[in-house]
C-alpha atoms as a PDB file:
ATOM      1  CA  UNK A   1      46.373-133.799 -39.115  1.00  0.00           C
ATOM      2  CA  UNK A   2      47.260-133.522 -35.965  1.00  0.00           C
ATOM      3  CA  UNK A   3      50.584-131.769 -36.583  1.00  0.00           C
ATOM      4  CA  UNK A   4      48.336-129.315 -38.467  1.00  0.00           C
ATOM      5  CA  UNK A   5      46.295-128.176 -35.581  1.00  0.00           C
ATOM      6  CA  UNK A   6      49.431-127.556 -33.491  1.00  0.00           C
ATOM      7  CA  UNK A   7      50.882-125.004 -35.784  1.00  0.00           C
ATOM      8  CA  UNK A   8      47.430-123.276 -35.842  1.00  0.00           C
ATOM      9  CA  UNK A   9      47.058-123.057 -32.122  1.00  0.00           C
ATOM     10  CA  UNK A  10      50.287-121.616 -31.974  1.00  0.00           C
ATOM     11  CA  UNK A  11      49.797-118.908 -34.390  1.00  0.00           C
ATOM     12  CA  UNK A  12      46.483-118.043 -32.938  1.00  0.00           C
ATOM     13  CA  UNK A  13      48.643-117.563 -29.566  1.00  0.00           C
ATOM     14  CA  UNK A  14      50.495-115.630 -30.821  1.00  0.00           C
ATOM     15  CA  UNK A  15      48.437-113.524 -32.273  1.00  0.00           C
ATOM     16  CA  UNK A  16      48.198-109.767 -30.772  1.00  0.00           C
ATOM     17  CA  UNK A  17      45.101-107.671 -30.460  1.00  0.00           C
ATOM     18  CA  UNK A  18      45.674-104.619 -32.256  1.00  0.00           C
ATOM     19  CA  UNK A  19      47.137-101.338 -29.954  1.00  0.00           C
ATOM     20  CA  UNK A  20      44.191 -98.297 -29.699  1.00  0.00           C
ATOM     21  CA  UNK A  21      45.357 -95.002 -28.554  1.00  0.00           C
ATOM     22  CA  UNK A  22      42.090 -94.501 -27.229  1.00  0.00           C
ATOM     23  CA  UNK A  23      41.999 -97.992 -25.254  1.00  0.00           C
ATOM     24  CA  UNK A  24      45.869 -97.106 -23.789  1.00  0.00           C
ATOM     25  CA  UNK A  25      44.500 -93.250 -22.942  1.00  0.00           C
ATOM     26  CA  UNK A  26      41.614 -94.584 -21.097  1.00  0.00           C
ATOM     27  CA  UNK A  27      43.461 -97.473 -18.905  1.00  0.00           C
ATOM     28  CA  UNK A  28      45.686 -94.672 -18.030  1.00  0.00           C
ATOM     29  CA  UNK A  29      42.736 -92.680 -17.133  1.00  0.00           C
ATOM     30  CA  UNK A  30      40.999 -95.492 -15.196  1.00  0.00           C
ATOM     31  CA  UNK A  31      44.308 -96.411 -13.595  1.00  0.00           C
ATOM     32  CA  UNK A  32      45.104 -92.983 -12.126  1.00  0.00           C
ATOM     33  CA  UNK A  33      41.385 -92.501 -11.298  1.00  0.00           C
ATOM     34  CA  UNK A  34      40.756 -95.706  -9.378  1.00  0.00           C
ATOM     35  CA  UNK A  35      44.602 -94.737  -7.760  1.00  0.00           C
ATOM     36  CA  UNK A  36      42.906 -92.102  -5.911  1.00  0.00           C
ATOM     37  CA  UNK A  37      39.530 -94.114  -5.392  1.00  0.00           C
ATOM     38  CA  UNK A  38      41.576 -96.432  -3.179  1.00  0.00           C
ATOM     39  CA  UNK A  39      44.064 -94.368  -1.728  1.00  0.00           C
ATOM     40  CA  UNK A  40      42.886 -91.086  -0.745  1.00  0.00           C
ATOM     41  CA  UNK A  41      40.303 -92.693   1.126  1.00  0.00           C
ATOM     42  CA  UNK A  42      41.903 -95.130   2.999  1.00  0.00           C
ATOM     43  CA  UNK A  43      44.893 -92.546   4.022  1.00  0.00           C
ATOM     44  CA  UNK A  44      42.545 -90.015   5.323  1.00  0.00           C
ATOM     45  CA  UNK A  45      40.573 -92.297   7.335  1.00  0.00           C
ATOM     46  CA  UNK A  46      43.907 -93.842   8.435  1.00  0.00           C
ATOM     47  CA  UNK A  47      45.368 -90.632   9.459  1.00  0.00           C
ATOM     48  CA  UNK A  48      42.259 -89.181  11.063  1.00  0.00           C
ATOM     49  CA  UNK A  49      41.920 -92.417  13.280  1.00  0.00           C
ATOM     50  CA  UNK A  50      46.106 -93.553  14.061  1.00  0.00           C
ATOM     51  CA  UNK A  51      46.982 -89.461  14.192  1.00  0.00           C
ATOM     52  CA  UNK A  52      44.004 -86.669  14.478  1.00  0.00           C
ATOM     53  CA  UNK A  53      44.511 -84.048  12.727  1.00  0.00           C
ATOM     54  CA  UNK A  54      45.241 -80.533  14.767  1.00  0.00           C
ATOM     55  CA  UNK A  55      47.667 -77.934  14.940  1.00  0.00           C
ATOM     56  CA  UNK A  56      49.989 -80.044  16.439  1.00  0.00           C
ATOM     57  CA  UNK A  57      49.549 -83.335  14.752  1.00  0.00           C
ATOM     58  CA  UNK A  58      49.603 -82.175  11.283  1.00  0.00           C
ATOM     59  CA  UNK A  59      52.685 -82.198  10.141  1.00  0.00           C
ATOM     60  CA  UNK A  60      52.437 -85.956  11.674  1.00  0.00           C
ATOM     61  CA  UNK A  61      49.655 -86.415   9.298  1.00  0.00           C
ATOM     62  CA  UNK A  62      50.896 -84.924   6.417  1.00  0.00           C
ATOM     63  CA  UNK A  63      54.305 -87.472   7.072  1.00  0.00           C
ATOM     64  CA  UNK A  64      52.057 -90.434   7.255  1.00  0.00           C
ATOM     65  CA  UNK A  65      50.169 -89.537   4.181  1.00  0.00           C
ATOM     66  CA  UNK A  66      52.938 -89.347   2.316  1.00  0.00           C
ATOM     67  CA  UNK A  67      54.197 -92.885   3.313  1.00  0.00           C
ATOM     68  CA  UNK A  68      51.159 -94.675   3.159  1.00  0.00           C
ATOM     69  CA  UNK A  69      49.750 -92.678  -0.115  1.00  0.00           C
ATOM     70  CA  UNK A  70      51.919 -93.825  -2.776  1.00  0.00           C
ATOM     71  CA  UNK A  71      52.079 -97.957  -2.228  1.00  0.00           C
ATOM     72  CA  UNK A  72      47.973 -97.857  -1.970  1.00  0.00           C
ATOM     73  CA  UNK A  73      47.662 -95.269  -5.371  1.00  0.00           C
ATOM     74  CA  UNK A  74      49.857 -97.413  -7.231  1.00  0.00           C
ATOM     75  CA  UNK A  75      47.974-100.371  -5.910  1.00  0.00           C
ATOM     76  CA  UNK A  76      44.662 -99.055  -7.099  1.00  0.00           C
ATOM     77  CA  UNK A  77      46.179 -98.031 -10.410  1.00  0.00           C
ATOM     78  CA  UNK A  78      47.525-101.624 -11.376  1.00  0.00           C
ATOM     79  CA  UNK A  79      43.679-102.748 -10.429  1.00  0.00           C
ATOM     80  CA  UNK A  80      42.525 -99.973 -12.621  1.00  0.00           C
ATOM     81  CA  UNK A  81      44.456-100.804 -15.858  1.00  0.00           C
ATOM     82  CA  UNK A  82      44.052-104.258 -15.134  1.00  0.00           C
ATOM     83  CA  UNK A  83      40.740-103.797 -15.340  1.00  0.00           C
ATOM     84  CA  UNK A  84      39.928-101.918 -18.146  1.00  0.00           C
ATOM     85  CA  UNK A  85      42.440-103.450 -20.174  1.00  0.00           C
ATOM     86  CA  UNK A  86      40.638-107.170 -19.519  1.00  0.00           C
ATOM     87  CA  UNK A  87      37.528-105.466 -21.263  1.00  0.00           C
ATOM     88  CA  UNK A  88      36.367-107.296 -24.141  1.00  0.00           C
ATOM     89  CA  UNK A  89      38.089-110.433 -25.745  1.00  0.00           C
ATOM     90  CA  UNK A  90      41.848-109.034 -24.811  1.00  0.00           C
ATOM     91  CA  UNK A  91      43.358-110.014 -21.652  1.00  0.00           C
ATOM     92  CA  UNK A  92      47.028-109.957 -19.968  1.00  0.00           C
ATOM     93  CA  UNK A  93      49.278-110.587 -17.108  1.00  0.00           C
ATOM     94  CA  UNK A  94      48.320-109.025 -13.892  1.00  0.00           C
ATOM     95  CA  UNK A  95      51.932-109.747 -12.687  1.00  0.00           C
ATOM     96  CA  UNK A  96      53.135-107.889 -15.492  1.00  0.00           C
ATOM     97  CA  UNK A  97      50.840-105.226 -14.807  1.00  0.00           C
ATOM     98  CA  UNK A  98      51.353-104.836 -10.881  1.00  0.00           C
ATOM     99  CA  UNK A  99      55.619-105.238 -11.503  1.00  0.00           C
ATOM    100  CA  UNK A 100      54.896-102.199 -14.106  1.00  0.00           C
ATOM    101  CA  UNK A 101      53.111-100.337 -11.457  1.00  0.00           C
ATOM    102  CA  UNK A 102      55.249-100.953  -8.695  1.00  0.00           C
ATOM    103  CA  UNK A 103      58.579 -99.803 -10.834  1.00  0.00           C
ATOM    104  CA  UNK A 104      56.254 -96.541 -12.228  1.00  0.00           C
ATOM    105  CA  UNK A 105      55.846 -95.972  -8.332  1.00  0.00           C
ATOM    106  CA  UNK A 106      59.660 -94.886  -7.350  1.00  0.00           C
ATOM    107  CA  UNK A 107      59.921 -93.485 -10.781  1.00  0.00           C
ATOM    108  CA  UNK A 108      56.966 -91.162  -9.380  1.00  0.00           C
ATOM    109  CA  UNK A 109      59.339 -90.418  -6.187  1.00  0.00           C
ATOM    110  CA  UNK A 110      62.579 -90.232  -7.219  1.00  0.00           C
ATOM    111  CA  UNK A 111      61.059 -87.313  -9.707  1.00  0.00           C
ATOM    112  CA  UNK A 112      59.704 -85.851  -6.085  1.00  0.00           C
ATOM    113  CA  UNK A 113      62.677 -85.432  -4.875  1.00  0.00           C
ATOM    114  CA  UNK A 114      64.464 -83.888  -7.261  1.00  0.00           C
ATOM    115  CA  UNK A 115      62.784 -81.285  -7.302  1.00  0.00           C
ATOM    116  CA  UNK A 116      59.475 -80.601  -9.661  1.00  0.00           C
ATOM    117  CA  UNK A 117      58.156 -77.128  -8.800  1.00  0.00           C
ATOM    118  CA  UNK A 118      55.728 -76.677 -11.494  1.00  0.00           C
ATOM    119  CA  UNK A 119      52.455 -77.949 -10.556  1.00  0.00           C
ATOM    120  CA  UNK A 120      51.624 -79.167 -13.796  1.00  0.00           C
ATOM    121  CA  UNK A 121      54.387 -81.307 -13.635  1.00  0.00           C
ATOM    122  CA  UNK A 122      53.467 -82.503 -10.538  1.00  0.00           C
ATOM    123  CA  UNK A 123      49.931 -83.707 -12.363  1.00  0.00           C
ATOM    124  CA  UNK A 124      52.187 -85.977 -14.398  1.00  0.00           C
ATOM    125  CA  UNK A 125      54.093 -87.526 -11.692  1.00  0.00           C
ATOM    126  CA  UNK A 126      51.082 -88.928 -10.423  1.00  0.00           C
ATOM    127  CA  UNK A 127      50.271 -90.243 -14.365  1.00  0.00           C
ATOM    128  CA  UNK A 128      53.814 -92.153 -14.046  1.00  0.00           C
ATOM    129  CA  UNK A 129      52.354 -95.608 -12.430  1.00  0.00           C
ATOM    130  CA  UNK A 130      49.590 -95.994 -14.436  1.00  0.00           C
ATOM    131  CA  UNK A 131      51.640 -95.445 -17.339  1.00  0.00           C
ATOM    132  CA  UNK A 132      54.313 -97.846 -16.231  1.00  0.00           C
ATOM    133  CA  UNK A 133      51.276-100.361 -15.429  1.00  0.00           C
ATOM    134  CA  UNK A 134      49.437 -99.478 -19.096  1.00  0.00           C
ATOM    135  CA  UNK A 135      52.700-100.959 -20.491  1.00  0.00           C
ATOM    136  CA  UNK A 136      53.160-103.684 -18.363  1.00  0.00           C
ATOM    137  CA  UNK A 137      49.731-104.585 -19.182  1.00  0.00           C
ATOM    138  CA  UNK A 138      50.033-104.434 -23.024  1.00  0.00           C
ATOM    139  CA  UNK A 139      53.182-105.764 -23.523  1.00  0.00           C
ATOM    140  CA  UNK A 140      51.320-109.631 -21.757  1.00  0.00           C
ATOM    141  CA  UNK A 141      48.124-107.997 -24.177  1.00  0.00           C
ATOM    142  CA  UNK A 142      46.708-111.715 -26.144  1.00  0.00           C
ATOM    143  CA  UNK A 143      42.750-112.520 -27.152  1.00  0.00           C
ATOM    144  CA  UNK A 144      41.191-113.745 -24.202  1.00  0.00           C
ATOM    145  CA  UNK A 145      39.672-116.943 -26.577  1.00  0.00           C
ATOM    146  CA  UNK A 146      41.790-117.457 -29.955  1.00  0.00           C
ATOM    147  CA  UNK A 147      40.506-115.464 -32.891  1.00  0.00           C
ATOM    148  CA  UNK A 148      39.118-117.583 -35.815  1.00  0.00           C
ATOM    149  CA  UNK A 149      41.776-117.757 -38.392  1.00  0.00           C
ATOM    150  CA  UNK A 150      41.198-118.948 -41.912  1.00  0.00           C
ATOM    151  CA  UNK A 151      42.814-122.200 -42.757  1.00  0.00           C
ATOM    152  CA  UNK A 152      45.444-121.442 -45.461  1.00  0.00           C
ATOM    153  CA  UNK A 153      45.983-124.601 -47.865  1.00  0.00           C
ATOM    154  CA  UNK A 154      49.195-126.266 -46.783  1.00  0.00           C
ATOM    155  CA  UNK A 155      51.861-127.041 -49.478  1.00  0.00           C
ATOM    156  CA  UNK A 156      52.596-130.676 -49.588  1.00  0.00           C
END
């Protein structure tokens, strides 16, 4: 019996929640969205109080915003998926999701710097971490609780 109950637990473990486009579309959303909630912010106020901003001091401003910009956005991106992907009775690895982030991140730059003029393209490049974190996320994805699965009758 108690061999039984083993191999049950195990396939409920192993169990995936079904994939939604809809579900992946909006922890991309809320990931690139809640990017910007924590970055912008806290890079303006930074710059405005470490640099000023005037004729002279912008282009010192503009520098620092670009350093301190993209670690906080991808950051608040991994928080973003993280979150929205823990919503209902699915969960995952936040280590998973922040390592996804954090490789989506110079991904993001190295596609910078060589050289995207379009500015539609330059939309995407900001999609690329919480892309990189939506998969991170879903490939950890399991049922928060296991799922009830019917007892099939065992051959003896």
């Amino acid at each position: 019996m108690c061999k039984s109950i083993n191999v049950e637990n195990k396939k409920q473990n192993l169990q995936k929640p079904p994939l939604s486009l809809a579900r992946i579309a909006c922890e991309i959303l809320a990931g690139a969205v809640a990017g910007f909630a924590v970055a912008f912010p806290l890079t303006y106020v930074t710059g405005i109080v470490l640099v000023g901003i005037d004729e002279k001091t912008g282009p010192v401003f503009i520098g620092l915003f670009f350093i301190v910009f993209p670690p906080l956005y991808v950051l608040g991106s991994t928080f973003g998926v993280y979150l929205v992907g823990r919503i209902g009775n699915e969960t995952g690895s936040f280590l998973e999701t922040l390592s996804g982030g954090f490789l989506g991140g110079p991904v993001a730059v190295l596609l910078c710097f060589l050289g995207i003029e379009k500015i539609v393209l330059w939309a995407l490049i900001l999609l690329i971490p919480p892309i990189f974190a939506t998969i991170g996320f879903n490939s950890t994805r399991r049922y928060k609780e296991p799922t009830n699965l019917k007892s099939t009758p065992q051959s003896q």
